[in-house]
N, C-alpha and C. Protein backbone atom coordinates (compact mmCIF):
# COMPACT_ATOMS: atom_id res chain seq x y z
N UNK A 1 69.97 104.89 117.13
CA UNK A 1 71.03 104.76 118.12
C UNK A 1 71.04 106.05 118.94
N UNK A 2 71.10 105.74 120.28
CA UNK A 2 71.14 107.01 121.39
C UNK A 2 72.58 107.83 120.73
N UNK A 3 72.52 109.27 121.30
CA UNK A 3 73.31 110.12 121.09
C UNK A 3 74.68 109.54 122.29
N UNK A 4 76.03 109.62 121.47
CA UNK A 4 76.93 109.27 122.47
C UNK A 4 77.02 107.33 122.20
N UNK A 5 76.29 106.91 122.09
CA UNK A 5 76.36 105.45 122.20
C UNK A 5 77.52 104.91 121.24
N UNK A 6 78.12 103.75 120.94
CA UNK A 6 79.02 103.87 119.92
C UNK A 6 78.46 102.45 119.22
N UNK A 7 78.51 102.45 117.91
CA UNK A 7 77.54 101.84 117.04
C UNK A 7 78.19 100.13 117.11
N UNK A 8 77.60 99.28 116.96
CA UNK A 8 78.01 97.86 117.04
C UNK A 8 78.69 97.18 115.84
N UNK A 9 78.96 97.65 114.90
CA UNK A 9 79.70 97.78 113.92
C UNK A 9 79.85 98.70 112.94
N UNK A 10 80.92 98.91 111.72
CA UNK A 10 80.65 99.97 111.06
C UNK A 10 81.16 99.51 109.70
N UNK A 11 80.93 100.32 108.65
CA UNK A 11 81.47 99.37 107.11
C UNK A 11 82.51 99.29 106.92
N UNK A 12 83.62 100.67 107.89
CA UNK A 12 85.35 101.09 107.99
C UNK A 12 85.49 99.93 108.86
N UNK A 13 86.83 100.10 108.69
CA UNK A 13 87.97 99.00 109.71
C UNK A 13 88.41 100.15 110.50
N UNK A 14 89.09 99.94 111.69
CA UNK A 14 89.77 101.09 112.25
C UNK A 14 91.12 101.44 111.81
N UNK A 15 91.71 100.65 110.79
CA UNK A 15 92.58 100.82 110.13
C UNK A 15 92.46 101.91 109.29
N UNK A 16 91.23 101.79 108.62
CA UNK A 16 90.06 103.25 107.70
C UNK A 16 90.61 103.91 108.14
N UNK A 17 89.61 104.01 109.44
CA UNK A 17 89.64 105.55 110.31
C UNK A 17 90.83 105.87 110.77
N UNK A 18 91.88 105.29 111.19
CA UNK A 18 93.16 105.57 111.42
C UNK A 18 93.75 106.72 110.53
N UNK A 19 93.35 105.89 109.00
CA UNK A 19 94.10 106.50 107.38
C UNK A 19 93.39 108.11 107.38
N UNK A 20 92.25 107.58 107.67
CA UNK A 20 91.06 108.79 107.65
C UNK A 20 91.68 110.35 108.49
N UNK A 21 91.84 109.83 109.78
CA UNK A 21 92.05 111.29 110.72
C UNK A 21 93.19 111.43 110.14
N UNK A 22 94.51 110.33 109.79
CA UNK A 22 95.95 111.10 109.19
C UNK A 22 95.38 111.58 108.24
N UNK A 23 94.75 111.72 106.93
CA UNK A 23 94.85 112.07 105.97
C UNK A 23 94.47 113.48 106.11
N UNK A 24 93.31 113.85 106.71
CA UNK A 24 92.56 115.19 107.35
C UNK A 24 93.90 115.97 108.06
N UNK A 25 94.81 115.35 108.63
CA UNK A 25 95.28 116.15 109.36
C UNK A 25 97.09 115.11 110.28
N UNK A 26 97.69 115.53 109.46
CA UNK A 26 98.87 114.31 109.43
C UNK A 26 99.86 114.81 110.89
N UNK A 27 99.45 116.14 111.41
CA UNK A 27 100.11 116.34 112.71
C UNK A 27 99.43 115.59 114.10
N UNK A 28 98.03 114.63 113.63
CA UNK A 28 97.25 114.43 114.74
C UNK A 28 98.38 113.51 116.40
N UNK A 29 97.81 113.61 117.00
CA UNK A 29 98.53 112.80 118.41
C UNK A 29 97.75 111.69 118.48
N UNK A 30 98.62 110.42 118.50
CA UNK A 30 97.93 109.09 118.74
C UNK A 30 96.68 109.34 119.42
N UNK A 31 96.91 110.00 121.01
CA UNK A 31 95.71 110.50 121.94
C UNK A 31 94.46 110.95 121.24
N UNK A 32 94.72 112.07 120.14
CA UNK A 32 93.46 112.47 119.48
C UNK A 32 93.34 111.54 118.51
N UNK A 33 94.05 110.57 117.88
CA UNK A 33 93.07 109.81 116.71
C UNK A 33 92.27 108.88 117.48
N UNK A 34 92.83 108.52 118.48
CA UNK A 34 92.39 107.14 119.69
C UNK A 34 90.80 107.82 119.94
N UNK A 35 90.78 108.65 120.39
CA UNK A 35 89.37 109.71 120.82
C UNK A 35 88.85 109.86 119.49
N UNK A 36 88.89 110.21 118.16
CA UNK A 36 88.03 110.44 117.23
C UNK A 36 87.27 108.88 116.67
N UNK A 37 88.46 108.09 116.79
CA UNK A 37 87.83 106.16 116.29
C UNK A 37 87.52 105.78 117.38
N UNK A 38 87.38 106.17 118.51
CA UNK A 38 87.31 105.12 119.71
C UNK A 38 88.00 103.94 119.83
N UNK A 39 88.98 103.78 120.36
CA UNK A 39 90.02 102.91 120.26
C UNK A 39 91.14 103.35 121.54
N UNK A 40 91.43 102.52 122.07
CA UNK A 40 93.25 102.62 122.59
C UNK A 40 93.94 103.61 121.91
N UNK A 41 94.78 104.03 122.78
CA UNK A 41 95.89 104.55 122.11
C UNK A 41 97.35 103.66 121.46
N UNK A 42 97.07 102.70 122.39
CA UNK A 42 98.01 101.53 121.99
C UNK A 42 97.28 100.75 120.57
N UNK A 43 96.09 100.75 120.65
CA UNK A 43 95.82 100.25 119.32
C UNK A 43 96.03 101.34 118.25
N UNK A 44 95.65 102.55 118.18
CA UNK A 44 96.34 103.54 116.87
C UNK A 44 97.60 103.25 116.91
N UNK A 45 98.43 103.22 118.05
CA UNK A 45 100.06 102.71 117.52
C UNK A 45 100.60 101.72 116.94
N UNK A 46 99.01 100.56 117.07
CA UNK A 46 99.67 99.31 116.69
C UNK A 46 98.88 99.74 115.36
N UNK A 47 97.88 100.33 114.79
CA UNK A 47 97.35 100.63 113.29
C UNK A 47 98.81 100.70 112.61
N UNK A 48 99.09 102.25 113.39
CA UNK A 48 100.21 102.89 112.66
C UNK A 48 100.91 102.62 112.52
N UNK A 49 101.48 101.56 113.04
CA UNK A 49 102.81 100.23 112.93
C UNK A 49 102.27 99.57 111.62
N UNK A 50 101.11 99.19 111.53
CA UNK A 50 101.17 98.38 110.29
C UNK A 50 100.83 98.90 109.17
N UNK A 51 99.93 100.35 109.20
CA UNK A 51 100.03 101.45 108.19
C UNK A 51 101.25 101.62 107.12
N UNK A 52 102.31 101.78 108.41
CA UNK A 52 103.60 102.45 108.02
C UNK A 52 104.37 101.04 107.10
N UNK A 53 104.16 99.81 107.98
CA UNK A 53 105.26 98.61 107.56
C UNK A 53 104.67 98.47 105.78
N UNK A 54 103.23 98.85 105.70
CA UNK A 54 102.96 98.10 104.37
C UNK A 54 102.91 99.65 103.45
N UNK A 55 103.64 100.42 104.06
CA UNK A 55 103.99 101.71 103.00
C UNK A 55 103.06 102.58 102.69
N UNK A 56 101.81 102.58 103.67
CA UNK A 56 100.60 103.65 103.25
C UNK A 56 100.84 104.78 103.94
N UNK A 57 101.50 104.87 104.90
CA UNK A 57 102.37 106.22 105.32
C UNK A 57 103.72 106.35 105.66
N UNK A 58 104.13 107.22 106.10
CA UNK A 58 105.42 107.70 106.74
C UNK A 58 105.52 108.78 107.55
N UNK A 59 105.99 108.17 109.02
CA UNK A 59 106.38 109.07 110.07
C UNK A 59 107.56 109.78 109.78
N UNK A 60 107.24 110.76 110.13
CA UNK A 60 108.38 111.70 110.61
C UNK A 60 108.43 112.28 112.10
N UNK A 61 109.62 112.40 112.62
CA UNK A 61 109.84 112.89 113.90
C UNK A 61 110.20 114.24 113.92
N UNK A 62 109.23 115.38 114.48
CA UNK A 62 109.26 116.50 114.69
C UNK A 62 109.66 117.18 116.29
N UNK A 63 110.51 116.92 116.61
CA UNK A 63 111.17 117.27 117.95
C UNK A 63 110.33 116.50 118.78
N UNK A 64 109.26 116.84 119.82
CA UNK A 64 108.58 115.77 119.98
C UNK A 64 107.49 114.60 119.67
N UNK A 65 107.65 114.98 118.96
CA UNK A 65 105.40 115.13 117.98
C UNK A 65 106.15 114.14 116.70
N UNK A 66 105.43 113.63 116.10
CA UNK A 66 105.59 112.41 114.96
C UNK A 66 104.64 113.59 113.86
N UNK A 67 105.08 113.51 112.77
CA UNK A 67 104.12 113.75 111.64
C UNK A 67 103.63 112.80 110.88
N UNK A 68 102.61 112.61 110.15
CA UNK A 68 102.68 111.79 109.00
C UNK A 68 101.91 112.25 107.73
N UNK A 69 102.46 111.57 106.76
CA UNK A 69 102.34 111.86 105.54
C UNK A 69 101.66 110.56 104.83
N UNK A 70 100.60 110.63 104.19
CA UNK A 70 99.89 109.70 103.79
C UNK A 70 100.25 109.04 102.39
N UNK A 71 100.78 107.83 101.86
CA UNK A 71 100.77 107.41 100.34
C UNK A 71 99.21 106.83 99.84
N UNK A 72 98.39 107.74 99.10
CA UNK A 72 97.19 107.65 98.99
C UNK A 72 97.44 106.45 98.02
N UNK A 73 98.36 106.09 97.15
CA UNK A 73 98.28 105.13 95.58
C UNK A 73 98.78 104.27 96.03
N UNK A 74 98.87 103.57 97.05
CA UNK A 74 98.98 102.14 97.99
C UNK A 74 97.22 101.53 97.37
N UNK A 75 97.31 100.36 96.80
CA UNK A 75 96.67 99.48 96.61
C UNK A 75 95.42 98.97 98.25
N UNK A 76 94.40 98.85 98.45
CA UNK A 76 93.46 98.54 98.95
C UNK A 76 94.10 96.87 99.16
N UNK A 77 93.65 96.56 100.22
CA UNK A 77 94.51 95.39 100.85
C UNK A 77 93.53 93.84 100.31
N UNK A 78 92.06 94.07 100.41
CA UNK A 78 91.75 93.15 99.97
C UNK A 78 91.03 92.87 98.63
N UNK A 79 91.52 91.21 97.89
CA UNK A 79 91.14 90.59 96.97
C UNK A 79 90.10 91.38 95.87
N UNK A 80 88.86 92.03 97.20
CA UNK A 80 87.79 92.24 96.64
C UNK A 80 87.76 93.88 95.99
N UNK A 81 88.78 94.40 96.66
CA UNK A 81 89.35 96.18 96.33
C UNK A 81 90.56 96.00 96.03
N UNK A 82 91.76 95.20 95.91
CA UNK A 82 92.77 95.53 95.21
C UNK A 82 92.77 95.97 93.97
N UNK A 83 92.00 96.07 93.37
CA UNK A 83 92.41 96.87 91.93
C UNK A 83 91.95 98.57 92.29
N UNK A 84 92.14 98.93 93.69
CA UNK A 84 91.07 100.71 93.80
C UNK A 84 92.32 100.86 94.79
N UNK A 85 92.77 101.85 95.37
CA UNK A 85 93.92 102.97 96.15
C UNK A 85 93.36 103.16 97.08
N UNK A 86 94.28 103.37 98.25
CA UNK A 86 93.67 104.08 99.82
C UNK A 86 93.46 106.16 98.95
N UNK A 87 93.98 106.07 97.98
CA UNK A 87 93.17 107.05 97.38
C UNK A 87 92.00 107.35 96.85
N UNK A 88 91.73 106.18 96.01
CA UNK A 88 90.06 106.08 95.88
C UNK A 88 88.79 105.94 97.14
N UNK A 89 89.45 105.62 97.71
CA UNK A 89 88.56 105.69 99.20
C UNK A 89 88.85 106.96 99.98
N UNK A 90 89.76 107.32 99.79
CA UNK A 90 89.60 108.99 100.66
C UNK A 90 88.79 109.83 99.72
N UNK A 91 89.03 109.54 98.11
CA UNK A 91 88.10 110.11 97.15
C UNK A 91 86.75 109.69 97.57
N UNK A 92 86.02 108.95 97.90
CA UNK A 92 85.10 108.48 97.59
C UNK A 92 84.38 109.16 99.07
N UNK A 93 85.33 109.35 100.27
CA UNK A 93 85.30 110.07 101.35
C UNK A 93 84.88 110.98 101.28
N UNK A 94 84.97 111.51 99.93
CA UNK A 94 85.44 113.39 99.80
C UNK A 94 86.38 114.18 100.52
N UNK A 95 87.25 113.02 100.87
CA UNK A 95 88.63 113.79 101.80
C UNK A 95 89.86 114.18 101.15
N UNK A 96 90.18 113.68 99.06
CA UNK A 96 90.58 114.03 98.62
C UNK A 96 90.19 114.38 97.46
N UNK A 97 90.90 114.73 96.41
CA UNK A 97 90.25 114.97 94.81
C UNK A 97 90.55 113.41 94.12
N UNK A 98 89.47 113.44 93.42
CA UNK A 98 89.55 111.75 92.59
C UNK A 98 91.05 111.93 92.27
N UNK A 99 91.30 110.88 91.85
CA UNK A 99 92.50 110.52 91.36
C UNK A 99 92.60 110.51 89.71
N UNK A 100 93.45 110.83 89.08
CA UNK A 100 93.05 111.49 87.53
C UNK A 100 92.85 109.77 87.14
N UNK A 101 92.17 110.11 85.82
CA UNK A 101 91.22 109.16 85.14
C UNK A 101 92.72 108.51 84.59
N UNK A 102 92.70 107.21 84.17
CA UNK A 102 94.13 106.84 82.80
C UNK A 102 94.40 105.34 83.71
């Protein structure tokens, strides 16, 4: 694939990558996650709308700026990963530390 080109599919959802840039960095601006996934900015808002409704994060309002805070031990949404965490996948990322064994 040319440098710059943007790939025709990928194994993440942009829902992933959404979880992904909050988790790295929970002060990000819709504007910069939109630019790191390639996406709308209206679509990261609509991620983060449904992020938030099914409890894998939480905004906070910082005078102007939103923060968020990630719930890594939210269950993986489908059939085939519900028994693994949006923690085991940031683990598996290397974006967090495994999650203790038990």
């Amino acid at each position: 694939m040319a440098e710059g080109q943007k790939p025709r599919w990928t194994f993440l959802t942009n829902h992933a990558h959404v979880l992904v840039c909050i988790s790295e960095d929970g002060d990000l601006r819709g504007r910069d996650i939109a630019e790191r996934v390639g996406i709308t900015e209206r679509a990261v808002q609509a991620i983060i709308a449904d992020l938030e409704a099914d409890g894998y994060l939480t905004r906070t309002r910082e005078g102007r700026r939103n923060r968020y805070e990630v719930h890594a031990d939210r269950p993986l949404r489908h059939p085939l990963e519900s028994d693994h965490t949006a923690a085991d996948l940031l683990a598996a990322l290397d974006l967090v530390p495994p999650p203790p064994a038990g």
